[in-house]
Protein backbone atom coordinates (compact mmCIF):
# COMPACT_ATOMS: atom_id res chain seq x y z
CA UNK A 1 -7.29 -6.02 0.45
CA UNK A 2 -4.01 -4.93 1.14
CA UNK A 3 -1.35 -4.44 3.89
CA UNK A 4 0.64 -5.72 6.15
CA UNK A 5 -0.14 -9.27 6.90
CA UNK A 6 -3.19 -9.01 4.22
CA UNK A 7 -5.48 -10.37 4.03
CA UNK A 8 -5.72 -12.32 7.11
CA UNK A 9 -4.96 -9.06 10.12
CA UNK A 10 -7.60 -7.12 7.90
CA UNK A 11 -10.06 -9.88 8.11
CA UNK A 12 -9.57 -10.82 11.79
CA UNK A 13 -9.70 -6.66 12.32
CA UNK A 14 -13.16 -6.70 10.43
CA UNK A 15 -14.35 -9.76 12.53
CA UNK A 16 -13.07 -8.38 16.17
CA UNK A 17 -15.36 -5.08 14.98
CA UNK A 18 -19.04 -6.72 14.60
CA UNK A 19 -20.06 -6.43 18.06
CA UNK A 20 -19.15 -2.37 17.32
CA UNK A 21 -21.69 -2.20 14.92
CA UNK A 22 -25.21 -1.35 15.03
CA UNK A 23 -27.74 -3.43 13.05
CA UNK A 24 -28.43 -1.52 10.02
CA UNK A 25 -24.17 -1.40 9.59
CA UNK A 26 -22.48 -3.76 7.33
CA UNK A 27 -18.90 -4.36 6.96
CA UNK A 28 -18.13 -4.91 3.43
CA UNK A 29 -14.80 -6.69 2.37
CA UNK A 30 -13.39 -5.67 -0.85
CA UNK A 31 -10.75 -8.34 -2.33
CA UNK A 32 -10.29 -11.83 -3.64
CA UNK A 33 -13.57 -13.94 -2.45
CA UNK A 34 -11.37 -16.80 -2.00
CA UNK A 35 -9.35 -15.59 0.15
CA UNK A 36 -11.88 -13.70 2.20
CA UNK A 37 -13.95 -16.78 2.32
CA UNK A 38 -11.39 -19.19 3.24
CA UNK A 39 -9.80 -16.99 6.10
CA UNK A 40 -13.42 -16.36 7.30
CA UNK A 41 -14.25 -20.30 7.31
CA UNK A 42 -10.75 -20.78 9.37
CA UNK A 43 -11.79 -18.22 11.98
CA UNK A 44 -15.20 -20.02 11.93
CA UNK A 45 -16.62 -17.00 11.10
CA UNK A 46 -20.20 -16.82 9.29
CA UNK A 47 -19.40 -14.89 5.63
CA UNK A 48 -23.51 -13.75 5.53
CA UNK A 49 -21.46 -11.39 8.67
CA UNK A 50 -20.59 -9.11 5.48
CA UNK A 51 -20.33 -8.25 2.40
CA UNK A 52 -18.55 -9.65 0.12
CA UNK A 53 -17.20 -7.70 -3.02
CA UNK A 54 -14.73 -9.81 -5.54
CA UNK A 55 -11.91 -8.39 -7.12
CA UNK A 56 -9.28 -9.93 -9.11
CA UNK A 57 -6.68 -6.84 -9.26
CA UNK A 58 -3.88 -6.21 -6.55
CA UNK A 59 -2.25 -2.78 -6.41
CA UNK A 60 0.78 -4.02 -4.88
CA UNK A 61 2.96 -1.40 -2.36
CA UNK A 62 6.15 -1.24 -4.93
CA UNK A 63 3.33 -0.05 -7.73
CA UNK A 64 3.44 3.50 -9.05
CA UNK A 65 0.16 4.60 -7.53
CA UNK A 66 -0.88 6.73 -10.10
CA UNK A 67 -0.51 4.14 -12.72
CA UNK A 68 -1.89 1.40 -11.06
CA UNK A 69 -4.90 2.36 -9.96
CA UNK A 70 -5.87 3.98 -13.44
CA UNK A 71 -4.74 0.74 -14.83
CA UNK A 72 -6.05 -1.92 -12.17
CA UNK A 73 -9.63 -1.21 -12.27
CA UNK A 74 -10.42 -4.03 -10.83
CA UNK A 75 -8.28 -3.80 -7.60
CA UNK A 76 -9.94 -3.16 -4.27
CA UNK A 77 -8.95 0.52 -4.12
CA UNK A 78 -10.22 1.06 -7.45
CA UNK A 79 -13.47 -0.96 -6.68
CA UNK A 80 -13.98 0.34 -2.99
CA UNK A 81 -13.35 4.21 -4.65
CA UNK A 82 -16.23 3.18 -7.07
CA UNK A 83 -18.77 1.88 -4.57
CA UNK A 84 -18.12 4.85 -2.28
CA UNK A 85 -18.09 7.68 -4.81
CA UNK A 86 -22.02 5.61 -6.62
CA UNK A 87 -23.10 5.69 -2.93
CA UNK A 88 -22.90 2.21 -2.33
CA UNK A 89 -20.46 2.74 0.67
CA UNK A 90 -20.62 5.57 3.63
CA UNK A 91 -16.77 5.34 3.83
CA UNK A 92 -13.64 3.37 2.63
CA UNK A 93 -10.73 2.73 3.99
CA UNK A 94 -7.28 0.64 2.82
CA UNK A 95 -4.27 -0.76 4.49
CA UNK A 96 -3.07 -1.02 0.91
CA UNK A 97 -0.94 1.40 -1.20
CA UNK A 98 -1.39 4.86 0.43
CA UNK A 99 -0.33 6.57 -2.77
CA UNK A 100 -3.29 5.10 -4.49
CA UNK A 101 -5.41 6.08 -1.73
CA UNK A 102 -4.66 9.44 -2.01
CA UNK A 103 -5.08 8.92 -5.96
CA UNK A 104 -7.96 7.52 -5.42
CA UNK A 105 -9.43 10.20 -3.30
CA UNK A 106 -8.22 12.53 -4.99
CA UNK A 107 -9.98 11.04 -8.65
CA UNK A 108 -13.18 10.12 -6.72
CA UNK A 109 -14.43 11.88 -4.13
CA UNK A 110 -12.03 15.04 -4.59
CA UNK A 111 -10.51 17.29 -2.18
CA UNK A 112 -11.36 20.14 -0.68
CA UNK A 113 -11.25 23.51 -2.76
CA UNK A 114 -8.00 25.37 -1.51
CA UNK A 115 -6.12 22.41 0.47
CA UNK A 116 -2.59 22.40 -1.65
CA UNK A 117 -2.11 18.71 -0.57
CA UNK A 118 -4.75 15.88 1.24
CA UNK A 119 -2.71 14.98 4.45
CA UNK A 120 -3.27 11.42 6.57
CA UNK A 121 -4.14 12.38 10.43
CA UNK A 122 -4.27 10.48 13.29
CA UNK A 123 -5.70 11.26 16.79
CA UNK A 124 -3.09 10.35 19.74
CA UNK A 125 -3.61 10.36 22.91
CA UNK A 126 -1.75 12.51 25.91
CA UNK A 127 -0.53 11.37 29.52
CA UNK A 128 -3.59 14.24 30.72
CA UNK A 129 -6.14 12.09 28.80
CA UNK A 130 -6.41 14.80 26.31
CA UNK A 131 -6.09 13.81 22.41
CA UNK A 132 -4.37 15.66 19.95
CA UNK A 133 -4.25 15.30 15.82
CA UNK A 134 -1.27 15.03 13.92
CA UNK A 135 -1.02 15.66 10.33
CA UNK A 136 0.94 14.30 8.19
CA UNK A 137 1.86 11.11 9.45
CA UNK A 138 3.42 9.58 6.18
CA UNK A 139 1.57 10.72 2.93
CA UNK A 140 3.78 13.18 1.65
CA UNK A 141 7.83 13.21 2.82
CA UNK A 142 8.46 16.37 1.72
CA UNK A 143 6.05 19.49 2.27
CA UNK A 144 6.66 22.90 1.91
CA UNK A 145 6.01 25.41 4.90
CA UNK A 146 2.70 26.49 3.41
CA UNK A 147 1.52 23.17 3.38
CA UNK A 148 2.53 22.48 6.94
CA UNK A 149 0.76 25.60 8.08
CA UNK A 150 -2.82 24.16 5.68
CA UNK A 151 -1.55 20.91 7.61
CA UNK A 152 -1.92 22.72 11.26
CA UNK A 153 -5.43 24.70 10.01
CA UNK A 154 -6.69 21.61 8.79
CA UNK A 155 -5.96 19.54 11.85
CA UNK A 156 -7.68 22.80 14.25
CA UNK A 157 -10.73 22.38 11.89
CA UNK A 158 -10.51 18.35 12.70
CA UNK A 159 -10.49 18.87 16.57
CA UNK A 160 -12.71 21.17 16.34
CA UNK A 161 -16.00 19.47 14.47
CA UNK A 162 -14.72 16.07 15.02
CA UNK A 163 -13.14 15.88 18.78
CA UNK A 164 -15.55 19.01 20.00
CA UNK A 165 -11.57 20.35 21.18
CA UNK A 166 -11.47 24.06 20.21
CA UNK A 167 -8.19 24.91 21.70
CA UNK A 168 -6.29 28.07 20.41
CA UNK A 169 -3.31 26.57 20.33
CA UNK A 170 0.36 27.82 21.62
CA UNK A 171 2.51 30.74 20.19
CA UNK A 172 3.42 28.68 17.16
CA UNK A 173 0.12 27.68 15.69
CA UNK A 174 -1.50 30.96 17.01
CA UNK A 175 1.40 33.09 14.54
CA UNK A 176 0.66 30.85 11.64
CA UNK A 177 -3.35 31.05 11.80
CA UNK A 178 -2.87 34.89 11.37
CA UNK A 179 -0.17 34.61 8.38
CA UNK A 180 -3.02 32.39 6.72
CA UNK A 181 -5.52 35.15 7.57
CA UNK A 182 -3.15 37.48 5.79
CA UNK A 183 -2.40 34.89 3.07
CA UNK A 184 -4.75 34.78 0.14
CA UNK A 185 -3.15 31.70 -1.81
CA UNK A 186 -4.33 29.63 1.81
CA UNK A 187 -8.02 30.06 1.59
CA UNK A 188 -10.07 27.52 2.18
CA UNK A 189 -13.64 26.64 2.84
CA UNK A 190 -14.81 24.17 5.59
């Protein structure tokens, strides 16, 4: 349970999002049970609110990610990997070591066939109350142009299923959809 101000801002995060959550959804917290516990009994929070998962591992944000989360099995990102890729969990998500969440996803629940490089995206909003997705927003600091064009594909394909936005885009993203098209190395399947 890592991250800035971790785990306490995680905790409190998880907390402010029960009334979100429908009743057959469970938030489960994934870290030392301690820690989780004691945070949860300062906030006056009932723990029986969620899951509980030990773990007794920290992949720290100065660890090679790699290395540490083949070696730290027992770490939340290793542990939360597990329980997602077994079926135990619909989805995961860390504020920990990004590196060894993209390790991890990449080990676990794999990428998909084609994409040179998993990107991070967020959704931001505009002044006209219309969103847009940005790709990559710290995962990889250096990327090749044929990654940044997968990058733009990959974020159309995101607005598309996800946001219900199928916008063709302006002059710039409309050239490099038709290099890809010409481009065999860039195939992908969605």
């Amino acid at each position: 349970m890592g991250g800035d101000f971790a785990p306490e801002s995680i905790i409190e995060g998880a907390v402010d999002t029960l009334h979100h959550l429908s009743e057959n959804e469970t938030i489960v917290l994934i870290g030392d049970e301690t820690s989780i516990l004691g945070k949860l009994n300062q906030m006056q929070i009932e723990p029986s609110l969620f899951e509980i998962v030990h773990t007794s591992q920290v992949i720290e944000m100065a660890d090679h990610p790699a290395k540490a989360f083949s070696q730290k099995k027992d770490s939340s990102i290793a542990v939360g990997y597990g329980m997602l890729k077994n079926g135990d969990l619909d989805g995961f998500c860390s504020a920990g070591n990004t590196g060894a969440m993209l390790v991890g996803a990449s080990y676990t629940v794999n990428v998909i066939p084609g994409v040179l490089r998993p990107a991070l995206a967020t959704v931001l909003p505009c002044i006209d109350n219309r969103n847009f997705v940005l790709l990559d927003v710290g995962l990889n600091p250096d990327c090749k142009p044929d990654v940044l064009l997968q990058y733009g594909l990959l974020g159309s394909i995101y607005a598309k299923y996800v946001l219900g936005k199928d916008n063709e885009g302006n002059t710039y993203r409309k050239s490099c959809f038709r290099i890809n098209e010409r481009t065999s190395r860039n195939k992908f399947r969605w």
